[in-house]
N, C-alpha and C. Protein backbone atom coordinates (compact mmCIF):
# COMPACT_ATOMS: atom_id res chain seq x y z
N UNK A 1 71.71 94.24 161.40
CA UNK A 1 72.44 93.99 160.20
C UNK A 1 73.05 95.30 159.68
N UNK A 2 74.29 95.30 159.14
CA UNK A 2 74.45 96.29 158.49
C UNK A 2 75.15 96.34 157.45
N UNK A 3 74.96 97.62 157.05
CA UNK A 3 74.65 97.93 155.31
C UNK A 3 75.67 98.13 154.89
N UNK A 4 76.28 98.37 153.63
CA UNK A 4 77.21 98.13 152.96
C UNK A 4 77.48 99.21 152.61
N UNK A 5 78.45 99.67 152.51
CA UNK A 5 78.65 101.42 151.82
C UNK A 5 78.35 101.76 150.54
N UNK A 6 77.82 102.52 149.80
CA UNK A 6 77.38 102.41 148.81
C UNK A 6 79.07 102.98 147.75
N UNK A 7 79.08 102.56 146.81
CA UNK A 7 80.46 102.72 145.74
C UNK A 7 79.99 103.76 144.94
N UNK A 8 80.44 105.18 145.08
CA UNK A 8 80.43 105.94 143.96
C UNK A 8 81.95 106.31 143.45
N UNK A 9 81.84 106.81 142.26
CA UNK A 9 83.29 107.09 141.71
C UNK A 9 83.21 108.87 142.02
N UNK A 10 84.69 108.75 142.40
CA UNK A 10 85.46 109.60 142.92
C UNK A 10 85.56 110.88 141.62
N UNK A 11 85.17 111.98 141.61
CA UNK A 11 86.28 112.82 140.19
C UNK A 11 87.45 112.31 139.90
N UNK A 12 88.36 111.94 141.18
CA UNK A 12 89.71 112.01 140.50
C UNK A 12 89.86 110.26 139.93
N UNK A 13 88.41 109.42 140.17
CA UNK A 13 88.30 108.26 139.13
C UNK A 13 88.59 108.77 137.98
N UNK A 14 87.56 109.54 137.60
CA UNK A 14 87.02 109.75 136.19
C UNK A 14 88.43 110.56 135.24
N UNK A 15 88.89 111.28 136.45
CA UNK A 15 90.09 112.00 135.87
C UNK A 15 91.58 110.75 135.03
N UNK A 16 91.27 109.80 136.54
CA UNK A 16 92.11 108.77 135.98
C UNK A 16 91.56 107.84 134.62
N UNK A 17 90.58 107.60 134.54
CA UNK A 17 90.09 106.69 133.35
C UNK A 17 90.09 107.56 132.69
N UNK A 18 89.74 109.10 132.24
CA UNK A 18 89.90 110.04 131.22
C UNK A 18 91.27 109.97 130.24
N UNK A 19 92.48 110.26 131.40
CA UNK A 19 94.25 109.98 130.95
C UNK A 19 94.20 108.52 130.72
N UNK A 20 93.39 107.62 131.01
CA UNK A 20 94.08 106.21 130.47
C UNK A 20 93.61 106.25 129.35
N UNK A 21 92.57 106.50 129.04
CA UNK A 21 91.70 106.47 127.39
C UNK A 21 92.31 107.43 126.69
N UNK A 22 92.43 108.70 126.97
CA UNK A 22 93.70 109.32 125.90
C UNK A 22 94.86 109.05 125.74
N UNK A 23 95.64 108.20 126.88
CA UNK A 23 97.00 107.25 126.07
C UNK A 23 96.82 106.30 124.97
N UNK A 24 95.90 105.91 125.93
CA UNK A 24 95.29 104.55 124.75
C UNK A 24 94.98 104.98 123.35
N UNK A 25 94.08 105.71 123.30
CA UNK A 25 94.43 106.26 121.65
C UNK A 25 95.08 106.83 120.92
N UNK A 26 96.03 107.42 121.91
CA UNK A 26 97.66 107.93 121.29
C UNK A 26 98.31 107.14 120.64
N UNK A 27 98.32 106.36 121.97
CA UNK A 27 99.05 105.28 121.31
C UNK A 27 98.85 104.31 119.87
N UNK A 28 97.17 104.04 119.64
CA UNK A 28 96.74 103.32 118.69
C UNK A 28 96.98 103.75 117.51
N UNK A 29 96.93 105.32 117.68
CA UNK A 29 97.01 106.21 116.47
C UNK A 29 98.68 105.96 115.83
N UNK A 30 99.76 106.39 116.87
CA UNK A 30 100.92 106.39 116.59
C UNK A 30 101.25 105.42 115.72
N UNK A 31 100.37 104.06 116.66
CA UNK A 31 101.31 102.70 115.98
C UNK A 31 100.86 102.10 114.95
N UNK A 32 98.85 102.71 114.75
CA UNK A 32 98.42 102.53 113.38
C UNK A 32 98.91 103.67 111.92
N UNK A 33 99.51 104.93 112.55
CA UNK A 33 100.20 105.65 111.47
C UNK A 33 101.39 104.76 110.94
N UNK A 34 101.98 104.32 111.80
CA UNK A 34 103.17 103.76 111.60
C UNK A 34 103.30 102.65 110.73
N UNK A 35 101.79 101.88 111.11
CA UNK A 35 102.04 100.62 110.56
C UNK A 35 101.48 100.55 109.08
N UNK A 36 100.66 101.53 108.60
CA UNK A 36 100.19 101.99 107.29
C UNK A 36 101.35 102.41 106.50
N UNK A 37 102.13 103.22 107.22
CA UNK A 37 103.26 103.88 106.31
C UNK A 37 104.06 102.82 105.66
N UNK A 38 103.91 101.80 106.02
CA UNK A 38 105.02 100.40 105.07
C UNK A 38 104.31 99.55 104.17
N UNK A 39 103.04 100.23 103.93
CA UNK A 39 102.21 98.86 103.20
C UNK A 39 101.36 99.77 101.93
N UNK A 40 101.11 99.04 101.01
CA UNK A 40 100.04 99.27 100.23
C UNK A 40 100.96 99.30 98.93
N UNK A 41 102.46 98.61 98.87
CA UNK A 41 103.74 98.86 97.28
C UNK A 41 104.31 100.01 97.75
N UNK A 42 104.75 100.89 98.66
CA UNK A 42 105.39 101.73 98.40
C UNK A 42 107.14 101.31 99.20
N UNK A 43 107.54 101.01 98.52
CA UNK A 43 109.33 100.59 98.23
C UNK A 43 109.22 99.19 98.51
N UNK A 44 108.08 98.16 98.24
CA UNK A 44 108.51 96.75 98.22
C UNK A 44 109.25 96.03 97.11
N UNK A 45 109.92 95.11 97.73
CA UNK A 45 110.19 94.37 96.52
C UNK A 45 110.14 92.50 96.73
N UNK A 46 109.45 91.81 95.67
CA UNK A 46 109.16 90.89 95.78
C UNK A 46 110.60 89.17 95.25
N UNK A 47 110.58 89.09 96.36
CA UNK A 47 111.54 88.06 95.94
C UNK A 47 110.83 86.36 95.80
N UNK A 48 111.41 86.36 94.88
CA UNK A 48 110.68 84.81 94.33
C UNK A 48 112.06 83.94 94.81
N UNK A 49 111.56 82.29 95.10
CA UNK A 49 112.83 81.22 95.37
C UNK A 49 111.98 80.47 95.19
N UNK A 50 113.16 79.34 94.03
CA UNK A 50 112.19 78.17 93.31
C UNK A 50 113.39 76.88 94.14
N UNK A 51 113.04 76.50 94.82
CA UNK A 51 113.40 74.98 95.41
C UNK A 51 114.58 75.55 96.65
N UNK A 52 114.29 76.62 96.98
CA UNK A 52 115.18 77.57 97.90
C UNK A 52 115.99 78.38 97.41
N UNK A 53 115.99 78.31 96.36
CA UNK A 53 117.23 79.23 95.42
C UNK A 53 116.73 80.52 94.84
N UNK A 54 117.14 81.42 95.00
CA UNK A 54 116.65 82.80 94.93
C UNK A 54 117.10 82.76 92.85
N UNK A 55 115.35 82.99 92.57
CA UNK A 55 115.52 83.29 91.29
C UNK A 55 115.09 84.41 90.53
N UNK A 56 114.18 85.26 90.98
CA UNK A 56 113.98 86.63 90.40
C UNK A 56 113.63 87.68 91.70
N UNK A 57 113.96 89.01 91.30
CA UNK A 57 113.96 89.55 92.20
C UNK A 57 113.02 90.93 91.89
N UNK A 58 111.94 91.24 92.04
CA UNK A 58 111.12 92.30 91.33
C UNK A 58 110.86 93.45 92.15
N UNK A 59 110.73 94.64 91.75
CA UNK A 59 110.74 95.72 92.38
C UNK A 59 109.49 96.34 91.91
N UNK A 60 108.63 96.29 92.81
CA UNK A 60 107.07 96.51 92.97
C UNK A 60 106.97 98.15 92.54
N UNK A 61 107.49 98.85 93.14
CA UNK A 61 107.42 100.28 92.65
C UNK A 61 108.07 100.57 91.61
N UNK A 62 108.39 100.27 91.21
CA UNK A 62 109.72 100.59 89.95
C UNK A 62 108.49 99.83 88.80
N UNK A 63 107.45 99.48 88.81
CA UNK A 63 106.76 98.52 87.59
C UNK A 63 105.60 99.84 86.89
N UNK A 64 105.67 100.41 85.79
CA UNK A 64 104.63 101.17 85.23
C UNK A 64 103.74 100.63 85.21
N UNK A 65 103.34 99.21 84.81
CA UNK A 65 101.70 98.23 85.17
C UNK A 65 102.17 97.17 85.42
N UNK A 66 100.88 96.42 85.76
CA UNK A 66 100.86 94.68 86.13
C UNK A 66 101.72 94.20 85.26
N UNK A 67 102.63 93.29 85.85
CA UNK A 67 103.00 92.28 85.18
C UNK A 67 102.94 91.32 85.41
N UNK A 68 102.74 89.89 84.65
CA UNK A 68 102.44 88.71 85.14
C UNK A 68 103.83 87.86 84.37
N UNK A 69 104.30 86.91 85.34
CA UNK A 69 105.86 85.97 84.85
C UNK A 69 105.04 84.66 85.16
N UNK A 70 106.15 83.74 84.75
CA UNK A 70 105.77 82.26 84.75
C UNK A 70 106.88 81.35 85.77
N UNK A 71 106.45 80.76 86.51
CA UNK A 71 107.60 80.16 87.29
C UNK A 71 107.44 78.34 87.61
N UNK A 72 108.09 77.84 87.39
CA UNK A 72 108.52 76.30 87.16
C UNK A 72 108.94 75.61 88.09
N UNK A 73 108.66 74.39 89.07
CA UNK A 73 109.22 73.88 89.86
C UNK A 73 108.60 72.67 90.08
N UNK A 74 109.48 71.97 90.13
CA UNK A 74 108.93 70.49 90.69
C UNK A 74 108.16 70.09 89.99
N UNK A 75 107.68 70.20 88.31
CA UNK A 75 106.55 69.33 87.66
C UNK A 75 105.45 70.45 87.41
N UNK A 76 105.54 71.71 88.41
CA UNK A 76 104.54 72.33 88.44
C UNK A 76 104.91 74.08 87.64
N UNK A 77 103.72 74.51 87.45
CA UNK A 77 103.88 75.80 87.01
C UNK A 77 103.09 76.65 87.61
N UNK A 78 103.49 77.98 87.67
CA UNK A 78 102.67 78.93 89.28
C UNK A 78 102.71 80.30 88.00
N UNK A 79 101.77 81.19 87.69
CA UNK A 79 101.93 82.36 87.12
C UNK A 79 101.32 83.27 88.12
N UNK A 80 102.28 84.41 88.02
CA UNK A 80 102.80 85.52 89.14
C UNK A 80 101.91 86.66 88.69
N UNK A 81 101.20 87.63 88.74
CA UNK A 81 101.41 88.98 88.93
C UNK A 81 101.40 89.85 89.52
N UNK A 82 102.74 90.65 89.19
CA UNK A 82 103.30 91.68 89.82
C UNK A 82 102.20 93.15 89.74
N UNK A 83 102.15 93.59 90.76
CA UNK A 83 101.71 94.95 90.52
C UNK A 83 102.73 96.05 91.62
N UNK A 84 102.60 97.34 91.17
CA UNK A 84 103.05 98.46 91.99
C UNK A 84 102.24 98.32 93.75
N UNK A 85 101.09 97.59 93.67
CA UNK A 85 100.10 97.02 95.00
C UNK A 85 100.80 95.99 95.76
N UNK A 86 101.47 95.03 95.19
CA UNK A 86 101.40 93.85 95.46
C UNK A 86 101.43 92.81 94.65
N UNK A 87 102.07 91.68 94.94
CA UNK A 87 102.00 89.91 94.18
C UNK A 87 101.00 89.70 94.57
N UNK A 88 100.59 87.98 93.46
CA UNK A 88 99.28 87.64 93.79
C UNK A 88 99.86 86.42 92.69
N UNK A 89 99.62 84.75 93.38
CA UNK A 89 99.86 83.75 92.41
C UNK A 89 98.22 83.76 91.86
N UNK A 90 97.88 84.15 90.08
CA UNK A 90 96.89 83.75 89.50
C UNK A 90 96.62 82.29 89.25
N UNK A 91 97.81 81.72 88.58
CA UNK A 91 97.09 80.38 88.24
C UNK A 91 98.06 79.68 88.74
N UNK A 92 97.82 78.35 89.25
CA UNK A 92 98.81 77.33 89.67
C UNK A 92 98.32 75.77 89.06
N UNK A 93 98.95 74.95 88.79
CA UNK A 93 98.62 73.70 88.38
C UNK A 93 98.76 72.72 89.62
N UNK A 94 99.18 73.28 90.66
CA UNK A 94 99.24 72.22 92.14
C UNK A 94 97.92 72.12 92.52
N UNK A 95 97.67 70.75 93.25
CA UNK A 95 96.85 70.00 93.66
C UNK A 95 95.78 70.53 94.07
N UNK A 96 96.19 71.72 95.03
CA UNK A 96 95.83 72.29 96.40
C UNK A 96 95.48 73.40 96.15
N UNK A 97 95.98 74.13 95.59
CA UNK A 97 95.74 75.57 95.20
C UNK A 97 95.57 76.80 96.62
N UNK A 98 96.75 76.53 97.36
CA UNK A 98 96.44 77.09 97.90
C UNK A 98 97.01 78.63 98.04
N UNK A 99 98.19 78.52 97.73
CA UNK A 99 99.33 79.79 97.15
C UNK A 99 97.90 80.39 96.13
N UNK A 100 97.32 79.89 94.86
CA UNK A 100 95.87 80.99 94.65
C UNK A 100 95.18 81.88 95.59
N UNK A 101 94.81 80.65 96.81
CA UNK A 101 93.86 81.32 97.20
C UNK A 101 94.58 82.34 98.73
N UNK A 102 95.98 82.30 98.82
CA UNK A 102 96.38 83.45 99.46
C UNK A 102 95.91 84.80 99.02
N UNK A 103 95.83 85.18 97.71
CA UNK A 103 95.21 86.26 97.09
C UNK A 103 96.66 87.39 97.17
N UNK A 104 96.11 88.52 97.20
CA UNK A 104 97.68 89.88 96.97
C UNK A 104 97.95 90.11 98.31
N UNK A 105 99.16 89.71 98.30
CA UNK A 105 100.07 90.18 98.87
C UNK A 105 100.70 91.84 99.00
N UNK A 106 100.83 92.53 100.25
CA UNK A 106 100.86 94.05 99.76
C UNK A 106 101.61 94.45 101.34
N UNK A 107 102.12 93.54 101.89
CA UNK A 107 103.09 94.12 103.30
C UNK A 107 104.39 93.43 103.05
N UNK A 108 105.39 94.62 103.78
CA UNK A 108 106.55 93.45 104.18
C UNK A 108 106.81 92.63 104.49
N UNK A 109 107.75 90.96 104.56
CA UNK A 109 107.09 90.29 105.74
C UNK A 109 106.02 89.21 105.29
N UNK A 110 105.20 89.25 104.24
CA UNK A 110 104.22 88.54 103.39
C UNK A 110 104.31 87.92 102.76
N UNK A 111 103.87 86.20 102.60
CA UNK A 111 104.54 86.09 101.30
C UNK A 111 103.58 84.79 101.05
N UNK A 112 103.65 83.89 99.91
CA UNK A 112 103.05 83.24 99.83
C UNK A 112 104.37 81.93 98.89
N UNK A 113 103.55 80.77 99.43
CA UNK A 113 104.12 79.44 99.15
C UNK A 113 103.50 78.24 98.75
N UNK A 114 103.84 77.92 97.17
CA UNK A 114 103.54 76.78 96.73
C UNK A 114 104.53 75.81 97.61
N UNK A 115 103.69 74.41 98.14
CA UNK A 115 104.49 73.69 98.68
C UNK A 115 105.20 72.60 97.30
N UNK A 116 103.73 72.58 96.22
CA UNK A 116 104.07 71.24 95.50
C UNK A 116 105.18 71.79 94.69
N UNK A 117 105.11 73.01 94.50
CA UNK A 117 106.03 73.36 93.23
C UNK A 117 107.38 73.77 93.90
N UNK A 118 107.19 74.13 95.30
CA UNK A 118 108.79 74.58 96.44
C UNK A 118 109.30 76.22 95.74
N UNK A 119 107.76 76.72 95.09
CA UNK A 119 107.89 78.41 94.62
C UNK A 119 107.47 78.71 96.12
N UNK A 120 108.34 80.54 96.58
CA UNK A 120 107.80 81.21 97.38
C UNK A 120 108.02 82.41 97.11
N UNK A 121 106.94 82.77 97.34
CA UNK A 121 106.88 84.40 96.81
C UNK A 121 106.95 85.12 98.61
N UNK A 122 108.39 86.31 98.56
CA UNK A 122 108.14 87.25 99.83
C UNK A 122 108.51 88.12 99.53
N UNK A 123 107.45 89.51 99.91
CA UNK A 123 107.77 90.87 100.29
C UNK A 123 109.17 91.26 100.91
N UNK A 124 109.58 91.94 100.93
CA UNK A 124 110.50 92.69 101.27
C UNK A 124 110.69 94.19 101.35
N UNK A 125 110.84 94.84 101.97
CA UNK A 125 110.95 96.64 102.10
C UNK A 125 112.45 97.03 101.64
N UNK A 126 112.27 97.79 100.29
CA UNK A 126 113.33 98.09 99.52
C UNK A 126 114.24 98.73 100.50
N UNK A 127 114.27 99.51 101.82
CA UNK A 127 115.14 99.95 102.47
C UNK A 127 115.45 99.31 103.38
N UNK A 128 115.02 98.01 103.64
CA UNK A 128 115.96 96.82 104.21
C UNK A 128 115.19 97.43 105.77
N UNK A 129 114.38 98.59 106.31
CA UNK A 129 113.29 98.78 107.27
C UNK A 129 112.46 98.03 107.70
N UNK A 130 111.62 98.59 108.22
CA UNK A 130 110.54 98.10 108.43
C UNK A 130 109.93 97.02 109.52
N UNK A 131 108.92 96.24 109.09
CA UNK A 131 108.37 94.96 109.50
C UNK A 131 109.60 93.89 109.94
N UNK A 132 109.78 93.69 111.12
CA UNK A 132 110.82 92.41 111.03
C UNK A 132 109.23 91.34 110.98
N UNK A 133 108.88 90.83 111.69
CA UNK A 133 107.37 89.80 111.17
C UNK A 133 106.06 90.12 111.38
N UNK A 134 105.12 89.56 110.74
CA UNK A 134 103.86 89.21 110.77
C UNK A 134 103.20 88.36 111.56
N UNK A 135 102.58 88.46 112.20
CA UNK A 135 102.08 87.79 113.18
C UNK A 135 100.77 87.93 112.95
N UNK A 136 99.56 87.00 112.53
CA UNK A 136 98.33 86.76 112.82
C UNK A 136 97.91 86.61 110.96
């Protein structure tokens, strides 16, 4: 019978898995610097549309504190507040509540939607940059 060769790794393995693991975190780094730099309010602006129709248009950085608005649609009422962070629907009178429980909003690309009331609240990057979508 005979025996099987035994598998050890080579140096120039280790050399190769060494350069793949330092791309790999190059890379993670690059694209997690990158992807921080567009989020957390800095140049968003939040556009509201009540039954598809673009009705206020708020500029997240430009706000000295929270502000909270009132918005109307379909029977229903949705109250907004704005922060320099991010939107966030506080109270809603729809069924479902689920535009509540989206919670703040704080990326480009983000947004949240009453279905009963046909309010939608979306992010936007004041330099028209950025995020084309969100995914996950």
């Amino acid at each position: 019978m005979r025996r099987s060769a035994k598998l050890r790794p080579d140096p120039r393995d280790l050399l190769v898995a060494a350069v793949i693991v330092l791309a790999a975190a190059a890379l993670g780094a690059a694209l997690w610097g990158r992807a921080s730099a567009g989020t957390s309010g800095s140049g968003l602006t939040a556009v509201v549309c009540v039954g598809g129709q673009e009705t206020d248009r708020v500029e997240l950085s430009a706000l000295p504190k929270p502000e909270t608005r009132v918005y109307h649609g379909s029977g229903h009422t949705l109250t907004v507040r704005f922060s320099p962070s991010g939107a966030q629907v506080v109270s809603a009178d729809c069924p479902n509540q689920d535009c509540v429980r989206t919670g703040l909003i704080d990326a480009p690309g983000r947004s949240i939607v009453c279905l009963p009331a046909r309010i939608s609240i979306q992010l936007t990057a004041a330099d028209g940059g950025g995020v084309d979508a969100v995914i996950g």
